[in-house]
N, C-alpha and C. Protein backbone atom coordinates (compact mmCIF):
# COMPACT_ATOMS: atom_id res chain seq x y z
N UNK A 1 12.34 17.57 -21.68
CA UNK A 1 12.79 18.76 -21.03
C UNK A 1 11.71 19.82 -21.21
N UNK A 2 11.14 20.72 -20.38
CA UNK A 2 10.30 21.53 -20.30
C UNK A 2 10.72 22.68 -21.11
N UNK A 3 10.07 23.53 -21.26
CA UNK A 3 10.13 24.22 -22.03
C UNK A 3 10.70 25.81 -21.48
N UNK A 4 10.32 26.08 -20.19
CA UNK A 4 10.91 26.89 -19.44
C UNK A 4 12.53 26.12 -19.14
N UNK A 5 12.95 25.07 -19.05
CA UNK A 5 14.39 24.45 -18.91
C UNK A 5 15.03 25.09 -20.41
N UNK A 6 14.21 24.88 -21.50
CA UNK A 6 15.00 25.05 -23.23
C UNK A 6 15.67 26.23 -22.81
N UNK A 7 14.33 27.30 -22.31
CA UNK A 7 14.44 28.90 -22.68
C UNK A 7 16.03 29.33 -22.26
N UNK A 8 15.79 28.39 -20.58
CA UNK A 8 17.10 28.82 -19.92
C UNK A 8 18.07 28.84 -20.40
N UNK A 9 18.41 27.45 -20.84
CA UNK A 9 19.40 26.98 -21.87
C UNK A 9 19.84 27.68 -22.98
N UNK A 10 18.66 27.91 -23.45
CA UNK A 10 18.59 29.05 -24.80
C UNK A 10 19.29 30.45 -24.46
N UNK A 11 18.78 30.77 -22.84
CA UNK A 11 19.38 32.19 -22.99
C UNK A 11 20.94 32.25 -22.02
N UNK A 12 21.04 31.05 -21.73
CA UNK A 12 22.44 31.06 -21.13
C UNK A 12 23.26 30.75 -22.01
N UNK A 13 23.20 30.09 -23.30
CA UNK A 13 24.29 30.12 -24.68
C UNK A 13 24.17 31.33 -25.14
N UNK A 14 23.42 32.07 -25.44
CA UNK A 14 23.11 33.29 -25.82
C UNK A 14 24.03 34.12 -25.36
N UNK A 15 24.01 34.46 -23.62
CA UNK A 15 24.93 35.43 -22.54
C UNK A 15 26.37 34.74 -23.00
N UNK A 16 26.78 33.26 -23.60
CA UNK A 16 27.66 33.11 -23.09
C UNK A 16 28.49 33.61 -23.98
N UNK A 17 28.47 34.13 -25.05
CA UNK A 17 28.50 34.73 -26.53
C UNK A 17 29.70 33.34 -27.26
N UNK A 18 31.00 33.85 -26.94
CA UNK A 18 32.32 33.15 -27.20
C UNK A 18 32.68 32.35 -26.23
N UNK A 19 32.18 32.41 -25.13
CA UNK A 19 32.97 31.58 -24.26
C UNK A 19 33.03 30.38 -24.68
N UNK A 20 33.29 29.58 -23.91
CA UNK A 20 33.71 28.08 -24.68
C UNK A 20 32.47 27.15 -23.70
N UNK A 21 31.48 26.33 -24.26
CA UNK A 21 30.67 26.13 -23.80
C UNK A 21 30.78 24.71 -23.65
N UNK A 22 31.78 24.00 -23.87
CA UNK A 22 31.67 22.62 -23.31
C UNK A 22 31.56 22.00 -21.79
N UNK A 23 32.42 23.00 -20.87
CA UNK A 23 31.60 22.90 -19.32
C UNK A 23 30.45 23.07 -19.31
N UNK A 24 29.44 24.70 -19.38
CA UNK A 24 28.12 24.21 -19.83
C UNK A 24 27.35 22.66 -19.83
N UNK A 25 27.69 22.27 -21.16
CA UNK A 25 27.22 21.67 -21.62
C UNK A 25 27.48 20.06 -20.87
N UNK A 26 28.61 19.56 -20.01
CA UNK A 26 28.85 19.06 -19.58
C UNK A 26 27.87 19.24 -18.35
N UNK A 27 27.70 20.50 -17.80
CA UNK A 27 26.92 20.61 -17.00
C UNK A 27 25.52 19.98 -17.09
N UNK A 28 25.36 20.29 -18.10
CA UNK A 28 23.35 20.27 -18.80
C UNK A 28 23.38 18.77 -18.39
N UNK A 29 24.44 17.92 -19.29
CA UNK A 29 24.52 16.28 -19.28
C UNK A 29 24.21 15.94 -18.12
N UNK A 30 25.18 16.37 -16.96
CA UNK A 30 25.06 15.70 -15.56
C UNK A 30 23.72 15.91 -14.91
N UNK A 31 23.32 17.34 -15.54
CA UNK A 31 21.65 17.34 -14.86
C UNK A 31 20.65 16.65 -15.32
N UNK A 32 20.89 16.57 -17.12
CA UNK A 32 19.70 15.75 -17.31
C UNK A 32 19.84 14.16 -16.66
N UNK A 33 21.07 13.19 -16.63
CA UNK A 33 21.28 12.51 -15.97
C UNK A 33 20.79 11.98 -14.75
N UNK A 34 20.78 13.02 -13.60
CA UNK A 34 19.92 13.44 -12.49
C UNK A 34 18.69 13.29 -12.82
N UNK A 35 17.84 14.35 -13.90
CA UNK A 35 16.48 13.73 -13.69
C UNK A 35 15.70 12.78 -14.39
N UNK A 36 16.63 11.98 -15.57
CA UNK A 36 16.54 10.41 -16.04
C UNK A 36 16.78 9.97 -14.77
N UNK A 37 17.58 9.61 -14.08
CA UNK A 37 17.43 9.07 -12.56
C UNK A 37 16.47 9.56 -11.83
N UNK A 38 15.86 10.54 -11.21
CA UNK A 38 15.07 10.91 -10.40
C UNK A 38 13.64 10.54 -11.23
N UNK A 39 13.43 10.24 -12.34
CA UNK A 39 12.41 9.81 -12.43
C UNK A 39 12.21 7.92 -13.22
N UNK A 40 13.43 7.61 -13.14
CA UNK A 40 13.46 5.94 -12.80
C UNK A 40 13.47 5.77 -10.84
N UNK A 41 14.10 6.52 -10.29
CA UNK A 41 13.28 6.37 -8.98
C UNK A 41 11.69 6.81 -8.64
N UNK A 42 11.48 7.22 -9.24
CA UNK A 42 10.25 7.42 -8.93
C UNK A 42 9.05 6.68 -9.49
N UNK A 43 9.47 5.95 -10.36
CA UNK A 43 8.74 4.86 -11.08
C UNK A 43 8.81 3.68 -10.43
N UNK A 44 10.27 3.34 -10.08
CA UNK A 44 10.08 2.12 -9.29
C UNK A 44 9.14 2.64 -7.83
N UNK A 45 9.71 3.34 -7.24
CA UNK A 45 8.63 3.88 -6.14
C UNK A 45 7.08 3.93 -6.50
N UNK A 46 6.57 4.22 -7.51
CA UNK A 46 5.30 3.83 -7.82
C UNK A 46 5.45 2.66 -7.99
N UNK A 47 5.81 2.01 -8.13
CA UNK A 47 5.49 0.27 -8.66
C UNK A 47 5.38 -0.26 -7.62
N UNK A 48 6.40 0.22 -6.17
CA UNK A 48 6.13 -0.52 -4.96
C UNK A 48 5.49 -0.22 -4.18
N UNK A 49 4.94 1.25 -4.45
CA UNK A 49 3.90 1.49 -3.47
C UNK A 49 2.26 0.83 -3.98
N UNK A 50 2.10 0.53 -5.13
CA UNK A 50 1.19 -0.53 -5.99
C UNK A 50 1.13 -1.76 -5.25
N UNK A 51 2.39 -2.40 -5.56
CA UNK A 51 2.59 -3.46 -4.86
C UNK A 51 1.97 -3.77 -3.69
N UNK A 52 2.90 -3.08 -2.63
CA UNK A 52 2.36 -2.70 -1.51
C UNK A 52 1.02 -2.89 -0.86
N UNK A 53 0.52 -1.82 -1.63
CA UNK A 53 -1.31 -1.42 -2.15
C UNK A 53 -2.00 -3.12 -1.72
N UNK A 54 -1.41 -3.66 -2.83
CA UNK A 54 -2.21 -4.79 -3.29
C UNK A 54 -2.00 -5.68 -2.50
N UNK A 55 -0.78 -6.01 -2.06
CA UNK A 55 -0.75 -6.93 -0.77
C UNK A 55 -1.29 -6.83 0.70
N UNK A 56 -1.25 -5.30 1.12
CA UNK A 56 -1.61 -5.18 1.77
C UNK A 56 -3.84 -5.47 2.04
N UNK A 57 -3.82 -5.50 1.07
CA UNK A 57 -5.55 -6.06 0.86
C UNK A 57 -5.55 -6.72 0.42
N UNK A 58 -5.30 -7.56 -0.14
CA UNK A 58 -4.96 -9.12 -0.05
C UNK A 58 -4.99 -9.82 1.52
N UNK A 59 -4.06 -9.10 2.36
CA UNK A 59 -4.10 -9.23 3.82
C UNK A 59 -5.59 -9.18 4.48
N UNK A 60 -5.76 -7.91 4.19
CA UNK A 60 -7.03 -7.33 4.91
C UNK A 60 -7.99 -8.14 4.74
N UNK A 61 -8.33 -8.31 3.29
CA UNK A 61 -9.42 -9.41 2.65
C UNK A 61 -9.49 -10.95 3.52
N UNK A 62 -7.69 -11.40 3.71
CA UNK A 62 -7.57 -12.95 4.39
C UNK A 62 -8.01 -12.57 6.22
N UNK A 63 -7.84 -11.34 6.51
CA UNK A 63 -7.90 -11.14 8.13
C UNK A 63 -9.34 -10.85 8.01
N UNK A 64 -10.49 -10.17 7.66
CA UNK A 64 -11.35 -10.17 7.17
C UNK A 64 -12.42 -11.57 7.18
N UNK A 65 -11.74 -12.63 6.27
CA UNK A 65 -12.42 -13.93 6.01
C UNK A 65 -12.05 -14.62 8.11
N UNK A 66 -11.12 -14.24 7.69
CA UNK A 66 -10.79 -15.24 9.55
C UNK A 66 -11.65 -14.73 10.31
N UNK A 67 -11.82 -12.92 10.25
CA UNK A 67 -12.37 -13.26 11.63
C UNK A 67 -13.81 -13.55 11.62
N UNK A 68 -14.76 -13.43 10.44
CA UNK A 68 -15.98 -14.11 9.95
C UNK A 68 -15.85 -15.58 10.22
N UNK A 69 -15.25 -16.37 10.35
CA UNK A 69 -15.03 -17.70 10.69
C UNK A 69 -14.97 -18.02 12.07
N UNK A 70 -13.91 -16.86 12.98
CA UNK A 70 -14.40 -17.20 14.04
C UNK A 70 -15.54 -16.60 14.81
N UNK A 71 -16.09 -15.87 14.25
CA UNK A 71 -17.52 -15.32 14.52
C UNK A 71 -18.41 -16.25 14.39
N UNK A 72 -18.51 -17.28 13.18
CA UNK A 72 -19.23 -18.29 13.09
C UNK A 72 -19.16 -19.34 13.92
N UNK A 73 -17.67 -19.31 14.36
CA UNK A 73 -17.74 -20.85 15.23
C UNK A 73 -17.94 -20.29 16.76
N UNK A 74 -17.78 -18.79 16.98
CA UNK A 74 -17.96 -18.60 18.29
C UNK A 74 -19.30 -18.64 18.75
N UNK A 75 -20.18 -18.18 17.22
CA UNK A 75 -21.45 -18.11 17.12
C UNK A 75 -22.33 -19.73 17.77
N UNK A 76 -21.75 -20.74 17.20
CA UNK A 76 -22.58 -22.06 16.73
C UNK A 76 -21.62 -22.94 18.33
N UNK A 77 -20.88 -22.02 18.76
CA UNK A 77 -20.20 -22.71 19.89
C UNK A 77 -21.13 -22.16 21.82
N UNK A 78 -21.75 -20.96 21.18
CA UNK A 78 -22.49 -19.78 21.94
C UNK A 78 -24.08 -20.98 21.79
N UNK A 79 -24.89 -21.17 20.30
CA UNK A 79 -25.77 -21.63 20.75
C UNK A 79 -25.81 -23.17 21.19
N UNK A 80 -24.42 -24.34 21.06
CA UNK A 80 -23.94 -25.51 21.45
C UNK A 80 -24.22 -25.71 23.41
N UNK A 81 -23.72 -24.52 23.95
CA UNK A 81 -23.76 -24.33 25.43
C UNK A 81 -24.98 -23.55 25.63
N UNK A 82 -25.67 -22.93 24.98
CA UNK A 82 -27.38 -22.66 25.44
C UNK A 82 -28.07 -23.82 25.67
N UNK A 83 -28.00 -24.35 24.64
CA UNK A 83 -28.68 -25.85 24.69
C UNK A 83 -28.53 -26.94 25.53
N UNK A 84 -26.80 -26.96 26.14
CA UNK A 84 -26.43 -27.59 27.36
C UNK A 84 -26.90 -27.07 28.70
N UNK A 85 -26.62 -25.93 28.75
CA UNK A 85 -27.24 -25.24 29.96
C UNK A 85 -28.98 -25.27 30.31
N UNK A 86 -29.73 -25.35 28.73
CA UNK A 86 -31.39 -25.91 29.35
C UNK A 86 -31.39 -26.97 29.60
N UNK A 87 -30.70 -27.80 29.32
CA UNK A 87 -30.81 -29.30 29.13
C UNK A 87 -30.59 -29.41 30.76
N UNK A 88 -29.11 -28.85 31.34
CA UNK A 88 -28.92 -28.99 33.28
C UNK A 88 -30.03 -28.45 33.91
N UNK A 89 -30.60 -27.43 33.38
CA UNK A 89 -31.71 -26.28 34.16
C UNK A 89 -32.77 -27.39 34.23
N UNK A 90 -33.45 -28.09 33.01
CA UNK A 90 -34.32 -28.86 32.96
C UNK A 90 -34.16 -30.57 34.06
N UNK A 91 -32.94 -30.57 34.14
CA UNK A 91 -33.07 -31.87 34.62
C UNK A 91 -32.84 -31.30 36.00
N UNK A 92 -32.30 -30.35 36.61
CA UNK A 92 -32.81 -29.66 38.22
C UNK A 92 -33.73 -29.83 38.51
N UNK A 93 -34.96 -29.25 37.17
CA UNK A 93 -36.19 -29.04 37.59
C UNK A 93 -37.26 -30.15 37.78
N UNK A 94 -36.76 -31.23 37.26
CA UNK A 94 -37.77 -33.05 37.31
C UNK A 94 -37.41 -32.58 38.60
N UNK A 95 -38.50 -33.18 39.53
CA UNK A 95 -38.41 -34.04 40.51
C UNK A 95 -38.08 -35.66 40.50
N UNK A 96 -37.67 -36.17 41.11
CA UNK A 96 -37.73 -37.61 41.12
C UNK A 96 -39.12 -37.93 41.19
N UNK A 97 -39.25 -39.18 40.68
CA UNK A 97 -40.51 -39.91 41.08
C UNK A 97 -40.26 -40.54 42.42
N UNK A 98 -41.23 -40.64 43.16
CA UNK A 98 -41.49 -40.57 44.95
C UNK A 98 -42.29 -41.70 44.74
């Protein structure tokens, strides 16, 4: 609990002189309650946005490797049909023997 939260605390028993302070205090419970909860949500929320994090590049890294692969085969498939295409150009260009 912060220390500006104590003071409050501190000076609202203070005002309250006699009154009977178990509502109060019932009160305080249900709030600290609230932010023991609000910060177990927020922990798991960091944990899955981590998660997240990490899978998601994990992804990137596997989409990444693929498309380097098909770069390679589009590559070695690009100089496969150069080589076919001199090979037709060249045999246009024989003449028959006469």
């Amino acid at each position: 609990m912060s220390t500006s939260a104590k003071a409050a605390i501190l000076i609202l028993v203070l005002t309250a002189g006699c009154t009977d302070l178990k509502p109060m205090e019932a009160r305080i419970e249900g709030l600290q309650e609230q932010v023991d909860k609000l910060q177990a949500d927020l922990a798991k929320s960091t944990s899955t946005a981590a998660a997240a994090n990490k899978a998601t590049a994990a992804s990137a890294a596997a989409a990444s490797s693929d498309a380097k692969q098909a770069l390679s085969i589009a590559e070695s498939n690009t100089a496969a049909m150069d080589k076919l295409n001199a090979k037709i150009d060249q045999m246009f260009r024989k003449r028959p023997a006469e």
